[in-house]
Protein backbone atom coordinates (compact mmCIF):
# COMPACT_ATOMS: atom_id res chain seq x y z
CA UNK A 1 4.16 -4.02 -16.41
CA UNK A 2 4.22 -2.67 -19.78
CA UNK A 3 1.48 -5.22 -20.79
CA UNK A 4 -0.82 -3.50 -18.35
CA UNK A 5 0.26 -0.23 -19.66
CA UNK A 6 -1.07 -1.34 -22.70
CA UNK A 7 -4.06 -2.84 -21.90
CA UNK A 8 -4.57 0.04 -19.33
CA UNK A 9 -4.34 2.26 -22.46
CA UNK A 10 -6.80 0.52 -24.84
CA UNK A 11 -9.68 0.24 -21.59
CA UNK A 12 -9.55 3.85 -22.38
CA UNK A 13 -8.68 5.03 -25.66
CA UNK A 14 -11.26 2.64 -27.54
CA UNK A 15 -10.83 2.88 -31.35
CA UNK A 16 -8.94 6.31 -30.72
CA UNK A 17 -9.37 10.02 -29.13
CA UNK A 18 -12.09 11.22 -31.44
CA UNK A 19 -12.36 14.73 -29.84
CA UNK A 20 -8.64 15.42 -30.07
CA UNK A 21 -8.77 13.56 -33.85
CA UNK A 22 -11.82 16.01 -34.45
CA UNK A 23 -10.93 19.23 -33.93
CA UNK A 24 -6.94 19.39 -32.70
CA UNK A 25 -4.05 19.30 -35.29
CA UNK A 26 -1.67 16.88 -34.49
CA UNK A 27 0.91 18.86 -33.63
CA UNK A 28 4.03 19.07 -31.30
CA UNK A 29 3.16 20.84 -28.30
CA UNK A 30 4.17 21.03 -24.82
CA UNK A 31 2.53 20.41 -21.70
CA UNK A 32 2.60 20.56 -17.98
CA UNK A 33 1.70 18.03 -15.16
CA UNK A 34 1.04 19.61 -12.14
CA UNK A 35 -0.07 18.87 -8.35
CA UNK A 36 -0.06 18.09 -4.94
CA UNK A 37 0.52 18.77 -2.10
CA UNK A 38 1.40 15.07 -0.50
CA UNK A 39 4.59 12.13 -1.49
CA UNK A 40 4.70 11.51 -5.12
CA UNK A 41 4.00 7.89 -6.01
CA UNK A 42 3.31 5.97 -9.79
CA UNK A 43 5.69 8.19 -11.09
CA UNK A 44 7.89 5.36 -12.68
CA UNK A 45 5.00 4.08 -14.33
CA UNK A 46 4.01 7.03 -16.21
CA UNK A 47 7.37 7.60 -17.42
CA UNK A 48 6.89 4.17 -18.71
CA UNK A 49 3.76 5.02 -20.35
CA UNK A 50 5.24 8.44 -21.81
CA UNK A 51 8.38 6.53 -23.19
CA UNK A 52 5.50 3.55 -24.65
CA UNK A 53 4.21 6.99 -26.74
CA UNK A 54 7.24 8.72 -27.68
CA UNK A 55 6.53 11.82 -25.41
CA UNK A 56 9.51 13.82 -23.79
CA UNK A 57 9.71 14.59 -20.40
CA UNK A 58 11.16 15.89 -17.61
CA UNK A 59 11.25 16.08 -13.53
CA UNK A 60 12.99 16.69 -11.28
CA UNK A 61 11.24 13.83 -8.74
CA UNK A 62 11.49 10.80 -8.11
CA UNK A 63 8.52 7.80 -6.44
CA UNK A 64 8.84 8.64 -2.58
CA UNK A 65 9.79 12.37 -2.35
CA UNK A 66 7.64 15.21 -0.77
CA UNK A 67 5.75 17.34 -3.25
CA UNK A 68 7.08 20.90 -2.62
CA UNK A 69 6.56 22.32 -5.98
CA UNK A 70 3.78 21.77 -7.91
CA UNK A 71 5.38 21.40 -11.56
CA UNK A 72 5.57 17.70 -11.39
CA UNK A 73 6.18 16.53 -14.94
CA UNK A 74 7.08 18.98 -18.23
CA UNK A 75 5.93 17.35 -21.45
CA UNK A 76 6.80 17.65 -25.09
CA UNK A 77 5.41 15.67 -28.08
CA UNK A 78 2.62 15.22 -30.53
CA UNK A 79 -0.79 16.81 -28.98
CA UNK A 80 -3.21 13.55 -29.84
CA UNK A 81 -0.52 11.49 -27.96
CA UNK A 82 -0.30 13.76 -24.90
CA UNK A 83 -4.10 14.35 -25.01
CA UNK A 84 -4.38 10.51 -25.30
CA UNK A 85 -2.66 9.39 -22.25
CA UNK A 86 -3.59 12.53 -20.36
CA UNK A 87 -6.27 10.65 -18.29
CA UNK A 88 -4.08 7.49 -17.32
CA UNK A 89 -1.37 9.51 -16.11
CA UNK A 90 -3.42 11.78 -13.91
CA UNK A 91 -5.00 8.18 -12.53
CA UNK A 92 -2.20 6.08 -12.11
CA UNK A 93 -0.41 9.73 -10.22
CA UNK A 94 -3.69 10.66 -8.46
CA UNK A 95 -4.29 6.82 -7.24
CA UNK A 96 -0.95 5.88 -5.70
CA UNK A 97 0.13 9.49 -4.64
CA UNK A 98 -2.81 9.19 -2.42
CA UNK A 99 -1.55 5.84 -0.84
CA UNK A 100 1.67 7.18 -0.04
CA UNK A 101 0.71 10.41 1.26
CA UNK A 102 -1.83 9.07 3.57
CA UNK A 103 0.54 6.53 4.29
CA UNK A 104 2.96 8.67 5.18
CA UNK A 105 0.87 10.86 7.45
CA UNK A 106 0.29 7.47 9.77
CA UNK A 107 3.39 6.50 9.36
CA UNK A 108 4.33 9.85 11.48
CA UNK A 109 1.92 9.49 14.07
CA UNK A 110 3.35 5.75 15.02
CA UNK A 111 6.24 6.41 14.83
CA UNK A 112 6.24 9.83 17.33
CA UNK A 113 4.58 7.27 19.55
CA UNK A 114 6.97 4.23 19.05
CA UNK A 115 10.12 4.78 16.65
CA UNK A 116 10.49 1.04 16.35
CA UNK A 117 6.90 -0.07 15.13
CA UNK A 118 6.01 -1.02 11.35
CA UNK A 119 3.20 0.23 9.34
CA UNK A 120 2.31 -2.55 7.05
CA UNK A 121 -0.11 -3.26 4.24
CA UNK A 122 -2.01 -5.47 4.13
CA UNK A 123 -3.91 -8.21 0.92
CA UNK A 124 -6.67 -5.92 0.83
CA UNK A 125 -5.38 -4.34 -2.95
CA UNK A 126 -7.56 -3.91 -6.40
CA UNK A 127 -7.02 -6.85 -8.39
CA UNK A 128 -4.31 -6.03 -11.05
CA UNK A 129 -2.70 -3.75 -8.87
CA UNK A 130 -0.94 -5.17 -5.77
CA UNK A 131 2.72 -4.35 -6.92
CA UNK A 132 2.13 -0.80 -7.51
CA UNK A 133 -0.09 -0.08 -4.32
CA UNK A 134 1.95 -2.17 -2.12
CA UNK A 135 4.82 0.25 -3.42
CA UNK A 136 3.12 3.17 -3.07
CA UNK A 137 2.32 2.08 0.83
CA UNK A 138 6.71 1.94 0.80
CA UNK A 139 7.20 4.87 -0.64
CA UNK A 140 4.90 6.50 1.90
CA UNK A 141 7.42 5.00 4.81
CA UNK A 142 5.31 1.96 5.46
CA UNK A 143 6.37 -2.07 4.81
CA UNK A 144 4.25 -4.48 3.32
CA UNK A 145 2.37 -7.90 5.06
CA UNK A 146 2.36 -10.71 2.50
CA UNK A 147 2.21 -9.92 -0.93
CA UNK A 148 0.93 -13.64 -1.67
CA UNK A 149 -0.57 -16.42 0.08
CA UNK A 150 2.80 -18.26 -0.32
CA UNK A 151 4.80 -15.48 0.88
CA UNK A 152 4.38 -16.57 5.45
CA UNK A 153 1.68 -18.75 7.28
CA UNK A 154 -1.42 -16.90 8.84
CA UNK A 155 -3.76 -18.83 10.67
CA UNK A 156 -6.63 -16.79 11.14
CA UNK A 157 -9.79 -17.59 12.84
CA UNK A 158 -11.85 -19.13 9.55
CA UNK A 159 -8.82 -21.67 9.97
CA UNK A 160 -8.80 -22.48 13.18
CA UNK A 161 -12.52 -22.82 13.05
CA UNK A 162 -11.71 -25.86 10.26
CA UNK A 163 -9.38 -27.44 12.70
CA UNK A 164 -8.63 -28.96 15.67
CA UNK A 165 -6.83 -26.44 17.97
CA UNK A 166 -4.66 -23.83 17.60
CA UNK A 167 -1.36 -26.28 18.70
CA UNK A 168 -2.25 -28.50 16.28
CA UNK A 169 -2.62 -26.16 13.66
CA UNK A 170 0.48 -24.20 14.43
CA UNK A 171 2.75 -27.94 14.75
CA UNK A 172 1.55 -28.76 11.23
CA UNK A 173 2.59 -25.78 9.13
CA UNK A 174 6.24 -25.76 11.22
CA UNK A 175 6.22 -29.59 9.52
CA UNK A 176 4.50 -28.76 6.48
CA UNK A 177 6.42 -25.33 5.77
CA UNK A 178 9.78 -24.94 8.00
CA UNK A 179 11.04 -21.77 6.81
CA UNK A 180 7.98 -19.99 6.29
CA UNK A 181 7.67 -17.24 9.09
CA UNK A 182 4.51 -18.90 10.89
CA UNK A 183 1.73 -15.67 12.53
CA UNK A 184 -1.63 -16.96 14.31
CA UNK A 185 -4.55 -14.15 14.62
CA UNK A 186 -5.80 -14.42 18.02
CA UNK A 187 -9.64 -12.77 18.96
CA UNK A 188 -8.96 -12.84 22.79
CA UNK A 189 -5.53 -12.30 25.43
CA UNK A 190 -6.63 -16.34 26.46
CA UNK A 191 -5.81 -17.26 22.44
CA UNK A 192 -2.79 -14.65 22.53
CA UNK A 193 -1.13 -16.11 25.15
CA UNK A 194 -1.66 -19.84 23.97
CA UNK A 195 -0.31 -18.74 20.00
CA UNK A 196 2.84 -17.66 21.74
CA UNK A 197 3.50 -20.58 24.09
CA UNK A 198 3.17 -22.52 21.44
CA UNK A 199 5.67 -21.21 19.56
CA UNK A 200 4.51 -19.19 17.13
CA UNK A 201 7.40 -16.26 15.48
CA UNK A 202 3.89 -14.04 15.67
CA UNK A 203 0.66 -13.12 16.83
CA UNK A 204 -1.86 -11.18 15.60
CA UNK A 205 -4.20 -9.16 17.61
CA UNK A 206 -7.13 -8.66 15.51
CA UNK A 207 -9.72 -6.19 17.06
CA UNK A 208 -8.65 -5.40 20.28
CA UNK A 209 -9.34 -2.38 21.89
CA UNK A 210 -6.07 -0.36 22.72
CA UNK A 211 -6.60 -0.85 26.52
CA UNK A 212 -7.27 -4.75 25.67
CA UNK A 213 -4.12 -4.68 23.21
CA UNK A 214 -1.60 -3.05 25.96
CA UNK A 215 -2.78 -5.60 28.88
CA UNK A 216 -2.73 -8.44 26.74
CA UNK A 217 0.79 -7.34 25.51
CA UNK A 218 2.23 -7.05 28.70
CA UNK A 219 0.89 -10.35 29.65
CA UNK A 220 2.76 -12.13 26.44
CA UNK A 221 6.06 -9.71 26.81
CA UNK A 222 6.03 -12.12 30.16
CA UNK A 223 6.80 -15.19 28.71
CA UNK A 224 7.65 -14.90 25.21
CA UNK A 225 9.41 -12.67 22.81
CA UNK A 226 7.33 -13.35 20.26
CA UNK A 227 6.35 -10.76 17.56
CA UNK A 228 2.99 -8.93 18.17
CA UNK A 229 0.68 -7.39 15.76
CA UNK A 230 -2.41 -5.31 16.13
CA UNK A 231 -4.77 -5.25 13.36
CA UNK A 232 -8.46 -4.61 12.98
CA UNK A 233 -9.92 -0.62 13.97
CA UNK A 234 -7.37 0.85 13.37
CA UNK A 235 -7.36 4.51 12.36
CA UNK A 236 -5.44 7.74 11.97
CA UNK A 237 -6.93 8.80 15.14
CA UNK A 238 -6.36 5.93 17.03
CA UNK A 239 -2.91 4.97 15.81
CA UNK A 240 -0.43 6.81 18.12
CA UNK A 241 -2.46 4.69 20.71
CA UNK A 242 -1.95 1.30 19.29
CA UNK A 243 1.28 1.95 18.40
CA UNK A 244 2.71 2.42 21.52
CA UNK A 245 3.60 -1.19 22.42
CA UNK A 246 3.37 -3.50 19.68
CA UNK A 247 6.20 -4.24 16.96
CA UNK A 248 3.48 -3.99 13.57
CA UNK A 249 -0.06 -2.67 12.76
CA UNK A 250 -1.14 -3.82 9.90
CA UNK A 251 -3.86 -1.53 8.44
CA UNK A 252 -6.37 -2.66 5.34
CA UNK A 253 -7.30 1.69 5.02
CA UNK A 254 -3.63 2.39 3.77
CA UNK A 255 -4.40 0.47 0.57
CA UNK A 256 -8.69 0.46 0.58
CA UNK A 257 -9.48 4.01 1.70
CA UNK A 258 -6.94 6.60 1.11
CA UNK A 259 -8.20 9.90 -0.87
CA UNK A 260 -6.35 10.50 -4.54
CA UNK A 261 -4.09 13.60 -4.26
CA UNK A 262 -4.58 16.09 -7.23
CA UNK A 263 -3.14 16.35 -10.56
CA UNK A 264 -3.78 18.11 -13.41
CA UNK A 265 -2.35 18.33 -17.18
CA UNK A 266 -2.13 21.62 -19.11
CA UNK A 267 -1.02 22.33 -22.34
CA UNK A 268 1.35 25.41 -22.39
């Protein structure tokens, strides 16, 4: 992580802060970080980054906890060094602080619905930053899907439209992979129903409206107790319906489309 820090650093600072180099004195000041409202989230990495440029700090949060104050961060150190990082640090806060916090407003709504379903992110992250977005989705209240492709099987339908049947494909990854947990997306309640007689730990319901979802989730509580997962249109608004009945949603906004929450830096 410190080698994206770095590298984070340099996309930005170029061959150095010639504003702050042109008409600031470089010296120690103090500074404040401030913002919100909405959970707090990247805050472990920017400590990171203020340690990687010898700039004190304190606060009194921590990744995960409600914003109810805005004074965030109190800085001390050189003024081109705070002046330099000032941007990343407001990103990297505004970025995943905006995960979390809408994360944590669906998280709500399920869960006043149906205590014992899972909010879960899903693959659809920026390149570079899975980890940290993925985290920011648990420090919201959510769980994460797979992190990698070698983390569980999915068979989804580009797969099952390169083989033979669903049976077939679901009997060769339990021989192939054993002790991977083993989901199948299904389109229809006719797929549903055949992913979880044969044998699958879970399926997938991927675009089903909530009146679809709930019949076709009675239907499988019938014969199986398979795992069930709703995925695909799902939205704040609609969540508390969806959530309802199944055990996971699995939702591609939490990660793709949540708004940044607000920070600013001020020297004092």
């Amino acid at each position: 992580m410190l080698d994206k820090l770095d590298e984070w650093f340099a996309e930005d600072f170029g061959k150095g802060d010639f504003t702050s180099q042109a008409v600031v004195e470089n010296i120690t000041c103090e500074a404040n970080i401030t913002g919100g409202p909405g959970i707090i989230s990247g805050l472990n990495i920017c400590l990171a980054l203020l340690d990687r440029h010898d700039i004190d700090y304190t606060t009194d949060y921590s990744d995960g906890d409600t914003i109810d104050s805005p004074l965030i961060i109190s800085l001390k150190g050189k003024a081109h060094d705070i002046l330099a990082t000032e941007r990343l640090l407001l990103n990297i806060l505004s970025h995943l602080s905006g995960i979390s916090t809408h994360t944590n407003k669906i998280v709500k709504i399920a869960k006043e619905a149906n205590p014992n379903v899972e909010i879960l992110a899903t693959r659809k992250t920026l390149p570079g930053l899975r980890d940290l977005e993925k985290e920011a989705v648990v420090h919201g209240g959510g769980q994460t899907h797979r992190m990698r492709l070698d983390d569980a099987i999915l068979i989804k339908d580009n797969h099952l439209n390169l083989s033979n049947s669903i049976k077939e494909s679901i009997s060769l990854s339990r021989i192939k992979y054993p002790d991977l947990m083993l989901e199948v997306e299904a389109d229809n309640e006719e797929q549903a129903l055949e992913i979880a007689e044969c044998g699958a730990d879970r399926v997938m319901l991927d675009n089903f409206t909530p009146l679809d979802a709930a019949k076709t989730i009675k239907k499988l509580r019938q014969i199986s107790n398979i795992e069930i997962e709703i995925s695909g249109g799902v939205t704040i608004e609609n969540v508390a319906e969806y959530a309802k009945n199944t055990d996971f949603i699995s939702l591609g906004i939490l990660t793709m489309s949540s708004l940044p929450v607000d920070f600013s830096l001020h020297v004092i």
